[in-house]
Protein backbone atom coordinates (compact mmCIF):
# COMPACT_ATOMS: atom_id res chain seq x y z
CA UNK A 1 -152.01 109.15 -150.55
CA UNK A 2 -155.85 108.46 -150.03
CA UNK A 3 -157.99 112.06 -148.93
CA UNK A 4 -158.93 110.04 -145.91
CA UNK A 5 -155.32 110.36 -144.65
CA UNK A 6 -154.57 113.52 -145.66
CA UNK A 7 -157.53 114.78 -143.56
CA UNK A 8 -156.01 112.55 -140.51
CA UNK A 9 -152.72 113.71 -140.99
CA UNK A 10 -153.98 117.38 -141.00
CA UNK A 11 -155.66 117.34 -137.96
CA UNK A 12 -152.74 114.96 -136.03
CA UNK A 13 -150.23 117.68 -137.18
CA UNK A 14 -152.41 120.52 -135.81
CA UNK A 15 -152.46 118.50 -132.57
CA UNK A 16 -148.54 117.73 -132.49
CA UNK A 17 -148.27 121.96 -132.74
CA UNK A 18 -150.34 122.46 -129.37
CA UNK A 19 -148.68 123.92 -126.63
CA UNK A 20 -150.15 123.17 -122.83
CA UNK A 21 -149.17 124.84 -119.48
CA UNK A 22 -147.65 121.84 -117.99
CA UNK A 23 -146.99 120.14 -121.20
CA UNK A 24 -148.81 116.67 -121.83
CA UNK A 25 -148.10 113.37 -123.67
CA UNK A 26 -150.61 112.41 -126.04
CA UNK A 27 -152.69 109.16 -126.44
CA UNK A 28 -152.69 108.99 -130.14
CA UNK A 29 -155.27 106.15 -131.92
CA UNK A 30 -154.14 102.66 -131.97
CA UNK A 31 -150.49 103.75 -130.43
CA UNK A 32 -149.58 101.69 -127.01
CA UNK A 33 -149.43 104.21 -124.39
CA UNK A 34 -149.42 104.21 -120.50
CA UNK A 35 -151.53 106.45 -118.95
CA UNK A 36 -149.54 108.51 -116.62
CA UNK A 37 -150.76 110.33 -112.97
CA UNK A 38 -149.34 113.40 -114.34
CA UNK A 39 -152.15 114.00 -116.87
CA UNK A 40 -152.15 113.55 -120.93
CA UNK A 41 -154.58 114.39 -124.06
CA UNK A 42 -156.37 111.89 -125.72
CA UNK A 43 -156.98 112.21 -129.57
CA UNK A 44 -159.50 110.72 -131.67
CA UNK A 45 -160.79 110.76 -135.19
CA UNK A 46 -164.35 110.32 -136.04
CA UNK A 47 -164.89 110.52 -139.68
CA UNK A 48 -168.70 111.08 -140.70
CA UNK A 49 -170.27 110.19 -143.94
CA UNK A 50 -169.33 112.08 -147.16
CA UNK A 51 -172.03 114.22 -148.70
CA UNK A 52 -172.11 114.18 -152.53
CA UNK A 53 -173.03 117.76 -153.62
CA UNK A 54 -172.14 117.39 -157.54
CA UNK A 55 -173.57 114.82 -160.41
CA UNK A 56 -170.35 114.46 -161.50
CA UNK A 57 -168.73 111.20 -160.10
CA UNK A 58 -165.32 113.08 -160.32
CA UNK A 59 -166.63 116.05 -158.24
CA UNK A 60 -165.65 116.65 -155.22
CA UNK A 61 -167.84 115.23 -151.95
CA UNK A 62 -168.31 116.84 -148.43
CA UNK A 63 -165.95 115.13 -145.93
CA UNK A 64 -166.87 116.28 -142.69
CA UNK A 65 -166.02 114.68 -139.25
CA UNK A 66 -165.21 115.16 -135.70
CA UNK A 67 -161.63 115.39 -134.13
CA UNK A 68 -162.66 114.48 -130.01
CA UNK A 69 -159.44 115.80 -127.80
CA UNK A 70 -159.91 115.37 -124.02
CA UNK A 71 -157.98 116.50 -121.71
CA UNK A 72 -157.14 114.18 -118.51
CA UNK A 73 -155.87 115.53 -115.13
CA UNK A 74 -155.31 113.86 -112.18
CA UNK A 75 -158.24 113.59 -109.73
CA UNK A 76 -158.72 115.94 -106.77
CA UNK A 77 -156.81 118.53 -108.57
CA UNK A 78 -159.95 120.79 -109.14
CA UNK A 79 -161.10 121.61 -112.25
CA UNK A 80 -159.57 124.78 -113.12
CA UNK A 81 -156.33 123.13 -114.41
CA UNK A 82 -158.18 120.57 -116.95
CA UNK A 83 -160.85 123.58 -118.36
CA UNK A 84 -157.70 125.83 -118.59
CA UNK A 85 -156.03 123.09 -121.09
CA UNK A 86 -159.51 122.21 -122.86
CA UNK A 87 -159.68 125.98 -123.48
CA UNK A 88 -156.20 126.20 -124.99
CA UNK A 89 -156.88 122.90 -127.14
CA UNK A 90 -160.55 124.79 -128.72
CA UNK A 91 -158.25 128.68 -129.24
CA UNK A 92 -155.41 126.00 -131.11
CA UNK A 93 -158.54 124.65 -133.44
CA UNK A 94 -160.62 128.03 -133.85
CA UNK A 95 -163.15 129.03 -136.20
CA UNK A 96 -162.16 128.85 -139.97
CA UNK A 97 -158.67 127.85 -139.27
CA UNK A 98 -157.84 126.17 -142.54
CA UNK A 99 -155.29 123.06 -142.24
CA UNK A 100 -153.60 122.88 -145.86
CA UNK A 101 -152.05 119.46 -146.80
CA UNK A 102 -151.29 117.40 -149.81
CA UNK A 103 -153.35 119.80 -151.65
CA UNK A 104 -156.18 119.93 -149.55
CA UNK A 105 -157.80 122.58 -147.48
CA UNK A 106 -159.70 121.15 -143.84
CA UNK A 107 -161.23 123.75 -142.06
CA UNK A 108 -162.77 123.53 -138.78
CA UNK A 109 -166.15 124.89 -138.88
CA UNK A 110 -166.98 126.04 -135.60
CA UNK A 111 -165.68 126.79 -132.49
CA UNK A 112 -165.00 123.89 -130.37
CA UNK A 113 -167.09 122.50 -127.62
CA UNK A 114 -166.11 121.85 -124.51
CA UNK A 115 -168.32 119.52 -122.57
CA UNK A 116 -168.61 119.06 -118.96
CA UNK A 117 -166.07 117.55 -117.07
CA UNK A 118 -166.05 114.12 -115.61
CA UNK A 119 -163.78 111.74 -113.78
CA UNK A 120 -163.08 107.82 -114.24
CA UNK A 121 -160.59 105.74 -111.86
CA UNK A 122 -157.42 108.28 -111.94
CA UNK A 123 -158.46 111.42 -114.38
CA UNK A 124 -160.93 114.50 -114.10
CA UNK A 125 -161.64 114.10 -117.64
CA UNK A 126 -162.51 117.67 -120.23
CA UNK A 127 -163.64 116.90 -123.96
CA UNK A 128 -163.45 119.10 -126.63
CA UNK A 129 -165.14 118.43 -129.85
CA UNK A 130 -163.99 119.79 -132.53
CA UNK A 131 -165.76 120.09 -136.25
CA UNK A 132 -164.25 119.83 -139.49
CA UNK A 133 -164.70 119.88 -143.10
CA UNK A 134 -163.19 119.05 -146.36
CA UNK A 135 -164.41 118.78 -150.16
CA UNK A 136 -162.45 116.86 -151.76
């Protein structure tokens, strides 16, 4: 198994384990999924570039990245409902959680951002950015 997956399949497990007051489906990356009017979470994966820290080819390099959830609600709903679940997606990602897996350790850096709100056609839309690491 490459480290690249191993740091996907971290954070997609971490996902899979979050709860949400109504529970949602989630849009995972390059999956075919219908939107519903009900709401859902979106999840993407936005590697960065490695950092090489060592001389050593064999040492291990900085992995760090960005995992982008948002959180979709219908429209005219208010907000409350959609900051309520972006909240609960950045407490399920906190600080220094560490996210073990095939013998390595991604931790999330920081706590997660959530940006302001916006709609499209159907959703009031909340992102939450989350931060990660890995050496490896």
């Amino acid at each position: 198994m490459t480290i690249e997956k191993s740091i996907e399949n971290a954070l997609f497990e971490r996902v899979a384990s979050l709860v949400l007051n109504p529970a949602l489906p989630v849009a995972w990356p390059n999956v075919a999924f219908q939107r519903p009017a009900t709401g859902y979470v979106r999840v993407t994966h936005m590697p960065n570039t490695s950092q090489r820290l060592f001389i050593k080819s064999t040492a291990p390099h900085r992995r760090r990245g960005i995992l982008q959830v948002d959180v979709f609600m219908p429209l005219n709903g208010g907000a409350t409902k959609a900051t309520e679940n972006a909240g609960m997606v950045a407490e399920h990602f906190s600080a220094d959680l560490k996210l073990p897996k095939d013998g390595l350790s991604v931790r999330i850096t920081k706590a997660p951002d959530i940006a302001q709100a916006f709609s499209d056609e159907t959703h009031w839309q909340a992102p939450v950015t989350i931060t990660y690491e890995c050496y490896a």
